[in-house]
PDB file of N, CA and C in Angstrom:
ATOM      1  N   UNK A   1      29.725  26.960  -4.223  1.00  0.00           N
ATOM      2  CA  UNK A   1      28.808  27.781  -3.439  1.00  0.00           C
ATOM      3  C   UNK A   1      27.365  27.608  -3.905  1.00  0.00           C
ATOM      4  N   UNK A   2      27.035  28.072  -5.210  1.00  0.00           N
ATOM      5  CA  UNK A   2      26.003  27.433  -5.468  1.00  0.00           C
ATOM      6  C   UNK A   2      25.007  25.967  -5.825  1.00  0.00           C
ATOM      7  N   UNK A   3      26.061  25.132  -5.634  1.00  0.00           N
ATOM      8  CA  UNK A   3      25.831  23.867  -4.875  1.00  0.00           C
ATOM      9  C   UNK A   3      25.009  23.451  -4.193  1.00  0.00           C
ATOM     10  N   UNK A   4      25.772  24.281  -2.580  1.00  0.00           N
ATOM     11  CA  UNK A   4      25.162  24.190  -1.585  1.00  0.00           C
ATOM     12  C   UNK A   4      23.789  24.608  -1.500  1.00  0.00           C
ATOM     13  N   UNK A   5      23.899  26.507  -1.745  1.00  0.00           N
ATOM     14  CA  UNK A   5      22.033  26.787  -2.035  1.00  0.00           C
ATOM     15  C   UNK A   5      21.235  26.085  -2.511  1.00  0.00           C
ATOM     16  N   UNK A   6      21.388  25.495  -3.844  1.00  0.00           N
ATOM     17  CA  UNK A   6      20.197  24.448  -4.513  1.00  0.00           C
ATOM     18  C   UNK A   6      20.459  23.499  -3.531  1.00  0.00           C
ATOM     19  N   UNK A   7      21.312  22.463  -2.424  1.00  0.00           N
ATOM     20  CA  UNK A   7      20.799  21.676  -1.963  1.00  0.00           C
ATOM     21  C   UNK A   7      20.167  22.174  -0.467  1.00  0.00           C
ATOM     22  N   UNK A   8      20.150  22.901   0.248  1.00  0.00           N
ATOM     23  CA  UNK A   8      19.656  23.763   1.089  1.00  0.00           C
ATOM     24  C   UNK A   8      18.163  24.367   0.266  1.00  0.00           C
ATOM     25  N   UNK A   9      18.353  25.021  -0.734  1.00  0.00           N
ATOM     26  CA  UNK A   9      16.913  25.234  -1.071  1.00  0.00           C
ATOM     27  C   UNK A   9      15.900  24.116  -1.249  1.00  0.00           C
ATOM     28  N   UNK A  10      16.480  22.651  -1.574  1.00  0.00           N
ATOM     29  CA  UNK A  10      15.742  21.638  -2.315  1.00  0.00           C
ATOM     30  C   UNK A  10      15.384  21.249  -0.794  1.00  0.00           C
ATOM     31  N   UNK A  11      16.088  21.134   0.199  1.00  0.00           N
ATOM     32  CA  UNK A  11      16.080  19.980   1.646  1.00  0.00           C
ATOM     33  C   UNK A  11      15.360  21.161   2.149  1.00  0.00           C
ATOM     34  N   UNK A  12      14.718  22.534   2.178  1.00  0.00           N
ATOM     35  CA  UNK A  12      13.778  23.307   2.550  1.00  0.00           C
ATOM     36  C   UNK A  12      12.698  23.169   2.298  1.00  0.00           C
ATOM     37  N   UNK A  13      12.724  22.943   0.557  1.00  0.00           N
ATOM     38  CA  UNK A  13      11.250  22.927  -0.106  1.00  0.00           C
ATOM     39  C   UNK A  13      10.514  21.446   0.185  1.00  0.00           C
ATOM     40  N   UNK A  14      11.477  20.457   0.113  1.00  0.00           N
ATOM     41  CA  UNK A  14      11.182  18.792   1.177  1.00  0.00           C
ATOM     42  C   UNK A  14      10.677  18.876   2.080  1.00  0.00           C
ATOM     43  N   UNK A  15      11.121  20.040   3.165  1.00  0.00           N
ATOM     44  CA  UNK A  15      10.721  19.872   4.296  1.00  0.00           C
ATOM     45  C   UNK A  15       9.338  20.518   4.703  1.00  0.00           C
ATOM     46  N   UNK A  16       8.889  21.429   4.050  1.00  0.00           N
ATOM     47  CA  UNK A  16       7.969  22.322   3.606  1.00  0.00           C
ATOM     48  C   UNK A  16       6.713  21.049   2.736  1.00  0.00           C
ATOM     49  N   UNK A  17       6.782  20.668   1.952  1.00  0.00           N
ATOM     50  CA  UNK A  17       5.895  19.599   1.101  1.00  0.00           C
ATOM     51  C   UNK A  17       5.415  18.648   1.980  1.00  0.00           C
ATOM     52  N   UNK A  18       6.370  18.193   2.975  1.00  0.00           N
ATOM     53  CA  UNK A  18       6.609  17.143   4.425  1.00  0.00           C
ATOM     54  C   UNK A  18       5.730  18.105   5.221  1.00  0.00           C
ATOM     55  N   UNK A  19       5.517  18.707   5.306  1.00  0.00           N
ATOM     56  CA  UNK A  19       4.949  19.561   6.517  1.00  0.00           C
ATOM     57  C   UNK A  19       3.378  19.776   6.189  1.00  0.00           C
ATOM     58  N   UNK A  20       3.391  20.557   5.070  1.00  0.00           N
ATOM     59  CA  UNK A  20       1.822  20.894   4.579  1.00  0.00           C
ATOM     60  C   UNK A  20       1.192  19.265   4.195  1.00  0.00           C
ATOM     61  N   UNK A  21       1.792  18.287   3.512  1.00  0.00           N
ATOM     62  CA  UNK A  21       1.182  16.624   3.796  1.00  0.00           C
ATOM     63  C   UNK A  21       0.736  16.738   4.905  1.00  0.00           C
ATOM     64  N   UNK A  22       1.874  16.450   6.019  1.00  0.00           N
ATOM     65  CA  UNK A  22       1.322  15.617   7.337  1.00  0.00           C
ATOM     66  C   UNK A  22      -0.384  17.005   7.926  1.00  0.00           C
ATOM     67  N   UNK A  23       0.249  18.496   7.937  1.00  0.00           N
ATOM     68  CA  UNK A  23      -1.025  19.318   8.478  1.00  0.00           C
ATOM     69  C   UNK A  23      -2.547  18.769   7.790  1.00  0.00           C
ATOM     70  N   UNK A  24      -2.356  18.222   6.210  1.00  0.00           N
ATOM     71  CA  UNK A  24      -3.451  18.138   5.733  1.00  0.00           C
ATOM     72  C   UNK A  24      -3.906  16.870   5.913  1.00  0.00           C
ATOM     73  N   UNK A  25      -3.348  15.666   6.550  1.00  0.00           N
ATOM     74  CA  UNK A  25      -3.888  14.445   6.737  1.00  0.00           C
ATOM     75  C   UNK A  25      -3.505  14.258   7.878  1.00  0.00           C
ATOM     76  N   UNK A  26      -3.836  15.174   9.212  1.00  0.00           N
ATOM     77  CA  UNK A  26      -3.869  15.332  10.226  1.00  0.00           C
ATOM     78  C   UNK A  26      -5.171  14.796  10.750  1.00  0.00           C
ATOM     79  N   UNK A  27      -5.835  13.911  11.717  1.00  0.00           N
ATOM     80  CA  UNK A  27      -6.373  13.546  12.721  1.00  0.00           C
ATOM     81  C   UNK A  27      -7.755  14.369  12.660  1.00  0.00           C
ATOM     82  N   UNK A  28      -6.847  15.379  13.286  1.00  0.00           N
ATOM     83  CA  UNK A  28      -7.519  16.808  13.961  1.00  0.00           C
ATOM     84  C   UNK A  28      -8.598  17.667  12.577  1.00  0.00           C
ATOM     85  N   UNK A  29      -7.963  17.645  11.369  1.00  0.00           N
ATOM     86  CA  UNK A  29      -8.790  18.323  10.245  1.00  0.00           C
ATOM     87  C   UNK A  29     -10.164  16.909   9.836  1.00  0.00           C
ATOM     88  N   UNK A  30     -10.489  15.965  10.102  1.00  0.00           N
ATOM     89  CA  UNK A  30     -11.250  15.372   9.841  1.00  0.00           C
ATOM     90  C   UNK A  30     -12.323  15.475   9.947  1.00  0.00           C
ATOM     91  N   UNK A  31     -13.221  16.184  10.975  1.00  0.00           N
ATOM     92  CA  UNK A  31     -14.475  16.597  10.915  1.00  0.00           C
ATOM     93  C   UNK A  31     -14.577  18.288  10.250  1.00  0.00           C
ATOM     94  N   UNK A  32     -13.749  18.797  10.049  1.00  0.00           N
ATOM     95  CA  UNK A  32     -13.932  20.125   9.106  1.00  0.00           C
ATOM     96  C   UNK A  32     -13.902  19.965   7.487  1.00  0.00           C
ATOM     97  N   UNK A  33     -12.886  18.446   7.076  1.00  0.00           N
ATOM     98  CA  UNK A  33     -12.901  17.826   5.801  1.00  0.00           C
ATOM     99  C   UNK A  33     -14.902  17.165   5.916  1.00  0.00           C
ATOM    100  N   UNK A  34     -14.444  16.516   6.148  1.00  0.00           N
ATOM    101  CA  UNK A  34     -16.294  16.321   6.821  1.00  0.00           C
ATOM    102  C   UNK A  34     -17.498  17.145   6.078  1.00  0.00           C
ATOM    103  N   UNK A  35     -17.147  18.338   7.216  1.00  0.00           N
ATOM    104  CA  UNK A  35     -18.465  19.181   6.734  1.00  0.00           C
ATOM    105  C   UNK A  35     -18.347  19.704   5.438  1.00  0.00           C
ATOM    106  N   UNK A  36     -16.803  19.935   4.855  1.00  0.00           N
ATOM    107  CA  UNK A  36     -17.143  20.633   3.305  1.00  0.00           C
ATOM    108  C   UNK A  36     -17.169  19.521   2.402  1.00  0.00           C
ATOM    109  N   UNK A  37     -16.989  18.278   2.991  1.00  0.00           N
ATOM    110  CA  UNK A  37     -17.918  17.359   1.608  1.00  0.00           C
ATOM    111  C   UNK A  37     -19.394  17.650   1.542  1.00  0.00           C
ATOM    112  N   UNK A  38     -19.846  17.719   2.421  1.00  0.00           N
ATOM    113  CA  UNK A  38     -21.536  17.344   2.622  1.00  0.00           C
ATOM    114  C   UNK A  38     -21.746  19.595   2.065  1.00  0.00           C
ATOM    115  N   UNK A  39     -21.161  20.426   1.496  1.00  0.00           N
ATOM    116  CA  UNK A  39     -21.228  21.386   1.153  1.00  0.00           C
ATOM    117  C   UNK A  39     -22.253  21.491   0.123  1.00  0.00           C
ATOM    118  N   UNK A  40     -21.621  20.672  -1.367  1.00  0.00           N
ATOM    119  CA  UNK A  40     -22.078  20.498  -2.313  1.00  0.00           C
ATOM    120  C   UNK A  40     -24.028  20.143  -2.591  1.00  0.00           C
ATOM    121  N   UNK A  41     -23.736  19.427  -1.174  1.00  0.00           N
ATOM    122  CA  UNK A  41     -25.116  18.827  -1.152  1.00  0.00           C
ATOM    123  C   UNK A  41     -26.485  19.480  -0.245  1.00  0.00           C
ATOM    124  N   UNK A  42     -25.961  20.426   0.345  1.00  0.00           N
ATOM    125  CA  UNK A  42     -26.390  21.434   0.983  1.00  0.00           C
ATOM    126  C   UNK A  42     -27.493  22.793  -0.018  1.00  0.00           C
ATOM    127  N   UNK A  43     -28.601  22.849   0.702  1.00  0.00           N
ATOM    128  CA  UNK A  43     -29.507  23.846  -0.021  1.00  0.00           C
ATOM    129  C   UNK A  43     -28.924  25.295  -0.105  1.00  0.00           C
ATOM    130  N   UNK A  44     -28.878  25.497  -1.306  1.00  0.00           N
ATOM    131  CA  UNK A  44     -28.179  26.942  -1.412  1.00  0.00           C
ATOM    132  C   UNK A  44     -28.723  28.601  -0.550  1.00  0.00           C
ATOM    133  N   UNK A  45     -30.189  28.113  -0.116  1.00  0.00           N
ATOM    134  CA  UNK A  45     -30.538  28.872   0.532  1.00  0.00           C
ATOM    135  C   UNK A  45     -29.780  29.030   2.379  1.00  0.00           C
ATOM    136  N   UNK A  46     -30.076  27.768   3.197  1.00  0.00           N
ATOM    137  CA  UNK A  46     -29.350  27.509   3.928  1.00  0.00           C
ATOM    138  C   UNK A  46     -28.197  27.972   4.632  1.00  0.00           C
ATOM    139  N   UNK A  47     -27.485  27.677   3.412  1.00  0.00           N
ATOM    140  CA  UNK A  47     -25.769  28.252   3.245  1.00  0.00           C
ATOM    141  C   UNK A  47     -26.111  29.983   3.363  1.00  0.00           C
ATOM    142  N   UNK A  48     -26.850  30.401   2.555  1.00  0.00           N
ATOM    143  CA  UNK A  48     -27.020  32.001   2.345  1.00  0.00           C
ATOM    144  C   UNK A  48     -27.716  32.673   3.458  1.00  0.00           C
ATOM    145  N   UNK A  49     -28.700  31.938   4.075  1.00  0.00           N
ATOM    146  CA  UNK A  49     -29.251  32.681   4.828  1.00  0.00           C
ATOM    147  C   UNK A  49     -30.855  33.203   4.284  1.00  0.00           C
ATOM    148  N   UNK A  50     -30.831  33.157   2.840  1.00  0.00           N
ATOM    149  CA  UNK A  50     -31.645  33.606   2.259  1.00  0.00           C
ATOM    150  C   UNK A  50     -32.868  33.124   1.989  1.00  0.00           C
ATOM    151  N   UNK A  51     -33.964  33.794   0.907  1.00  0.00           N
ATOM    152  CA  UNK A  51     -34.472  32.829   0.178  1.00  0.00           C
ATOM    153  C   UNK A  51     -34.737  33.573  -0.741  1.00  0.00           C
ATOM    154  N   UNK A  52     -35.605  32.575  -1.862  1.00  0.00           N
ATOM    155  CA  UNK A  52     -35.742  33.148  -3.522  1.00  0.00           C
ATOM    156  C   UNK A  52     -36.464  34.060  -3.587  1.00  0.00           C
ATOM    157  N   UNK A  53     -37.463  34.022  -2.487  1.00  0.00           N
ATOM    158  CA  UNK A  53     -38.967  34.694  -2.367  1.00  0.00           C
ATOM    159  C   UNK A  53     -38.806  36.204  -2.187  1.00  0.00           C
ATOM    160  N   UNK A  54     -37.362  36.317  -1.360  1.00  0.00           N
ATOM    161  CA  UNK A  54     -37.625  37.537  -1.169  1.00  0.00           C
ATOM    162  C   UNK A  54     -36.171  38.157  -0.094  1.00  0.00           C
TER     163      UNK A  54
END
């Protein structure tokens, strides 16, 4: 019996690892991967809305 669970739990957690891969190197996420590279490089004011001055 407990056999089966660990191989049912393992061919779940596979299928699950298989799933969140393919969503994250999906097509479709490429221009949102995109914009949070170019994040880093972005003026911190910008991003905030703000400025230092005031």
């Amino acid at each position: 019996m407990m056999e089966t669970f660990h191989a049912i739990w393992t061919a779940l957690l596979m299928i699950l690892f298989i799933f969140i891969f393919i969503k994250a190197w999906s097509r479709k996420r490429v221009q949102e991967y995109a914009e949070a590279s170019r994040i880093p490089l972005e003026d911190d004011n910008s991003i905030n809305g703000s400025s230092k001055d005031g």
